[in-house]
Protein backbone atom coordinates (compact mmCIF):
# COMPACT_ATOMS: atom_id res chain seq x y z
CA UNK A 1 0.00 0.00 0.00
CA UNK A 2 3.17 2.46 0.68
CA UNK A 3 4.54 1.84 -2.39
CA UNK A 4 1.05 2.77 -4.53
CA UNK A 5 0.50 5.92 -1.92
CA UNK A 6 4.08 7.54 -3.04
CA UNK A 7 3.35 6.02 -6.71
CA UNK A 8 0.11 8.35 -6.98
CA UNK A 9 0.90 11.02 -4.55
CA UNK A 10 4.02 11.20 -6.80
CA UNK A 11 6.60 12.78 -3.94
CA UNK A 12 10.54 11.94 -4.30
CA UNK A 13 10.78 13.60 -0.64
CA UNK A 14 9.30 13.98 2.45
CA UNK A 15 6.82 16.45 2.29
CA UNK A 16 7.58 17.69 5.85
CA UNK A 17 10.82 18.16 5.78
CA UNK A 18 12.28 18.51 2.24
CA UNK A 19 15.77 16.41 3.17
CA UNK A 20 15.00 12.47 2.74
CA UNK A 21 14.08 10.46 -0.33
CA UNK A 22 11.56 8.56 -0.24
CA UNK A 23 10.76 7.12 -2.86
CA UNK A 24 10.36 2.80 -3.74
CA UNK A 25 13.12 0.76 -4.19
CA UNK A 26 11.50 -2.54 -5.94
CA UNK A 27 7.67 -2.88 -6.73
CA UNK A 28 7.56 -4.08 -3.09
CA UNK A 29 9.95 -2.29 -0.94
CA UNK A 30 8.51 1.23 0.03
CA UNK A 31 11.13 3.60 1.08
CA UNK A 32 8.06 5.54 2.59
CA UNK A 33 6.50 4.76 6.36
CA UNK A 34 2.70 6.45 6.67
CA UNK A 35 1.83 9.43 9.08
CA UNK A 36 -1.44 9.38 10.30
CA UNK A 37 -2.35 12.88 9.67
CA UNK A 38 -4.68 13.08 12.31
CA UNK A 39 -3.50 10.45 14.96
CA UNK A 40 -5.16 7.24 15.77
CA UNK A 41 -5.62 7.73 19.30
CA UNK A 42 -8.15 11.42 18.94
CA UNK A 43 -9.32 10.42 15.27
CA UNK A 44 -9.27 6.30 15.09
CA UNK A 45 -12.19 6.50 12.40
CA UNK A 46 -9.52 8.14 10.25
CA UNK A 47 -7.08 5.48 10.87
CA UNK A 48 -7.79 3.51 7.64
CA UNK A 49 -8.42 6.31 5.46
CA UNK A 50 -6.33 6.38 2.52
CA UNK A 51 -6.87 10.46 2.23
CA UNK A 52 -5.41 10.41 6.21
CA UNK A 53 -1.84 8.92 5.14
CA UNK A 54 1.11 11.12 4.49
CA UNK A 55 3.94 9.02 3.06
CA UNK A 56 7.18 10.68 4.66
CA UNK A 57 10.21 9.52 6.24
CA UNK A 58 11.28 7.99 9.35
CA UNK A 59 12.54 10.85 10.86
CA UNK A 60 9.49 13.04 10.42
CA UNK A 61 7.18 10.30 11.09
CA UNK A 62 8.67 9.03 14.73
CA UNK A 63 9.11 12.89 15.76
CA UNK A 64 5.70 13.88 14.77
CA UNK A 65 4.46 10.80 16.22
CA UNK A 66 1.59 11.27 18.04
CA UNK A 67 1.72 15.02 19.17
CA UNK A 68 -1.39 16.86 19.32
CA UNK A 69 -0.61 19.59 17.94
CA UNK A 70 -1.95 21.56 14.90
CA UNK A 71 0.13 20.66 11.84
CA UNK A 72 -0.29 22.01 8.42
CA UNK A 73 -0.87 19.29 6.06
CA UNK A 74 1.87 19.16 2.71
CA UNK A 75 -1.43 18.95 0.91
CA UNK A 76 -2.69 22.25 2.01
CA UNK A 77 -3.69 24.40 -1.50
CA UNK A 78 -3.95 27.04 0.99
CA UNK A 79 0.09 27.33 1.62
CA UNK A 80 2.15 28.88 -0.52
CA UNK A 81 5.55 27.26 -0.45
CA UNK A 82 7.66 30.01 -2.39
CA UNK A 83 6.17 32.65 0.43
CA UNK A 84 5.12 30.60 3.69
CA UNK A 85 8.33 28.98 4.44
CA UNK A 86 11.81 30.96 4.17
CA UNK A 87 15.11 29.89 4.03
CA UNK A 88 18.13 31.87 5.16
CA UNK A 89 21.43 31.66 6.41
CA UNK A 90 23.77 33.95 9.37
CA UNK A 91 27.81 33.70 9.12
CA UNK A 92 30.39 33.24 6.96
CA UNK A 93 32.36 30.04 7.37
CA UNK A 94 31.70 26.56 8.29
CA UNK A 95 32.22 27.01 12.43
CA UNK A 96 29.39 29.57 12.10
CA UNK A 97 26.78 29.08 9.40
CA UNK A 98 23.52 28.95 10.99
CA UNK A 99 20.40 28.13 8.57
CA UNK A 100 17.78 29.74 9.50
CA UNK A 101 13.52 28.69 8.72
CA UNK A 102 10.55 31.79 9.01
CA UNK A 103 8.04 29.43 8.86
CA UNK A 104 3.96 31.11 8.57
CA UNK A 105 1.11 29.68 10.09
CA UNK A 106 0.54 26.21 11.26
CA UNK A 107 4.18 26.07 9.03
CA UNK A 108 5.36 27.08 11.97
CA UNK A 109 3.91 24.13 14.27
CA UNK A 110 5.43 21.36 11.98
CA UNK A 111 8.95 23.48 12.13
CA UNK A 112 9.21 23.95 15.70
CA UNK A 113 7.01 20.62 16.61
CA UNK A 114 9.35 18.19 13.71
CA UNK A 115 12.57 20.27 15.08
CA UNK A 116 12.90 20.97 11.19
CA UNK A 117 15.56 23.62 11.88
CA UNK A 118 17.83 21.69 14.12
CA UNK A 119 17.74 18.96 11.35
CA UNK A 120 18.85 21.55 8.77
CA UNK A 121 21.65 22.65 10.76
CA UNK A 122 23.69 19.06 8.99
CA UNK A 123 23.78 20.85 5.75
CA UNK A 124 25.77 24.03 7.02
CA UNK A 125 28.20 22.40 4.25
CA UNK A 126 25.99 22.53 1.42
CA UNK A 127 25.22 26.18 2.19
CA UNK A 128 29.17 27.04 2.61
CA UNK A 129 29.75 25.56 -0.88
CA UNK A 130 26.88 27.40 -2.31
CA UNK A 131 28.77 31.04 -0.85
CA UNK A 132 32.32 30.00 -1.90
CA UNK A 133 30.70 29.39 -5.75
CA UNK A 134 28.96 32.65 -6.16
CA UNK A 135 32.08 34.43 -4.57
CA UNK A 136 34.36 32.82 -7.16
CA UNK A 137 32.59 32.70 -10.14
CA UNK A 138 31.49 36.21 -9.93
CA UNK A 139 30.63 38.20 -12.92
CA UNK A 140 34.27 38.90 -14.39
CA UNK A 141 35.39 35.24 -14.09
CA UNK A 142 32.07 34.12 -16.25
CA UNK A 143 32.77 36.58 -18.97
CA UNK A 144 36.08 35.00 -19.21
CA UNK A 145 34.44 31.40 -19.11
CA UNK A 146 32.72 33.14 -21.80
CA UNK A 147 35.14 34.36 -23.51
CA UNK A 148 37.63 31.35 -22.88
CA UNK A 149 35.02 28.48 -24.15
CA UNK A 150 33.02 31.02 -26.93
CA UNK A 151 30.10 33.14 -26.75
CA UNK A 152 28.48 31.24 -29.47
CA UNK A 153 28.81 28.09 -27.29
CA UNK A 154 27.95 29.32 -23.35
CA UNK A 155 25.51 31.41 -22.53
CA UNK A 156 25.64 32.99 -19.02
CA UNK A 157 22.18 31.00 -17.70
CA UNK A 158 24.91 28.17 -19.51
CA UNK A 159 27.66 29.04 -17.58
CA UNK A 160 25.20 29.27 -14.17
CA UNK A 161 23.91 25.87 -14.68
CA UNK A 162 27.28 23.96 -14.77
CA UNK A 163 28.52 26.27 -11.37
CA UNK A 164 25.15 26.33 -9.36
CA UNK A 165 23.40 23.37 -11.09
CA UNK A 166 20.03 23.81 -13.05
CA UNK A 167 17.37 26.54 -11.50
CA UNK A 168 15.27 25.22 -9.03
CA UNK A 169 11.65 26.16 -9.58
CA UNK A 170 8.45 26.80 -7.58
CA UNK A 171 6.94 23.22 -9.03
CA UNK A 172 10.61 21.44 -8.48
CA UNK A 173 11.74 22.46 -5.07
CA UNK A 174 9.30 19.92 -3.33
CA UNK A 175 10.94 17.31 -5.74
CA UNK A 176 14.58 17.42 -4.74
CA UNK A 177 16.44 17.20 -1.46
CA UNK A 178 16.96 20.62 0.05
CA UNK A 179 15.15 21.95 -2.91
CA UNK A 180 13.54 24.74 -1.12
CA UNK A 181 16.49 25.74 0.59
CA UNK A 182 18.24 26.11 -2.49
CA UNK A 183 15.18 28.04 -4.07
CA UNK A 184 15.40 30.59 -1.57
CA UNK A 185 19.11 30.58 -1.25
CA UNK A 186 19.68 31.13 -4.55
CA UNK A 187 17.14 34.00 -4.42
CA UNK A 188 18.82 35.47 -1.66
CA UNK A 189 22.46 34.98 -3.44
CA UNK A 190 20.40 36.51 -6.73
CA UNK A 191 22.20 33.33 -8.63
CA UNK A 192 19.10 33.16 -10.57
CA UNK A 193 16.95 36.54 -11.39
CA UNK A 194 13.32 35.32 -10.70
CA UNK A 195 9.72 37.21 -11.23
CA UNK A 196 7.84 37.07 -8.23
């Protein structure tokens, strides 16, 4: 039953906290274990209600648990996930990076209830490396990428895709690992010039 859930929900990650894969490995090994949205124990006529399970990870799913608290559902068309949920960063080197989460709402129960940020605090490395690249590769050094490899060959978006990686958009950062993170760190670095 896991393994059709993530099949038709179609989610790669955990829709809580936007780190773990969790998709199937085989046709009958779900990477996936089920949250009961609303828990057993105050809702038990939900408890075998397909439209009540939340594929996520094992990490979510144990500290969620059985809290009572009011958590916003990853199926909420209500939430907007480019504006609701910010990611930032404080310092400059790997000792002091802090990421930081402005979560809105109920956002703000699953963050501080699912210890999201302290979880997020692991990928001070990723964040680092995401600095150091936009520091080196600033505008001079592409135009002599540019003008190194051809013009008629690289573009600059080119040139930004093989440093930072494709753009991560609104409908793909809930796809990928860290996806939102990098969304809004790229904003915030202005890798990527977006219309909001």
């Amino acid at each position: 039953m896991r393994v059709r859930i993530v099949k038709n929900t179609r989610l790669t990650v955990c829709p809580y906290c936007n780190r773990d894969y969790i998709n199937c490995r085989a046709p009958h090994v779900s990477g996936a274990q089920l949250d009961h949205f609303f828990i057993r124990s105050k809702s038990p006529l939900f408890a075998v209600c397909l439209y009540n399970l939340i594929p996520v990870c094992g990490n979510c799913n144990r500290v969620k648990s059985s809290s009572t608290s009011a958590f916003a559902s990853p199926f909420d068309n209500s939430i907007d996930w480019g504006k609701d949920l910010t990611f930032s960063y404080t310092g400059t080197n790997s000792d002091h990076i802090k990421i930081t989460l402005d979560p809105k709402g109920n956002l703000k129960t699953n963050i501080d209830t699912m210890r999201i940020e302290e979880a997020y605090q692991i990928h001070s490395s990723e964040v680092l490396d995401l600095i150091e690249r936009e520091q080196m590769y600033n505008s001079s050094q592409k135009k002599e990428l540019i003008d190194v490899l051809g013009p008629e060959n690289l573009t600059d978006e080119d040139i930004k895709k093989i440093i930072f990686g494709p753009e991560i958009t609104k409908e793909g950062m809930r796809t990928k690992p860290l996806g939102k993170m990098m969304y809004d760190l790229h904003k915030e670095l202005k890798i990527y010039n977006r219309e909001e």
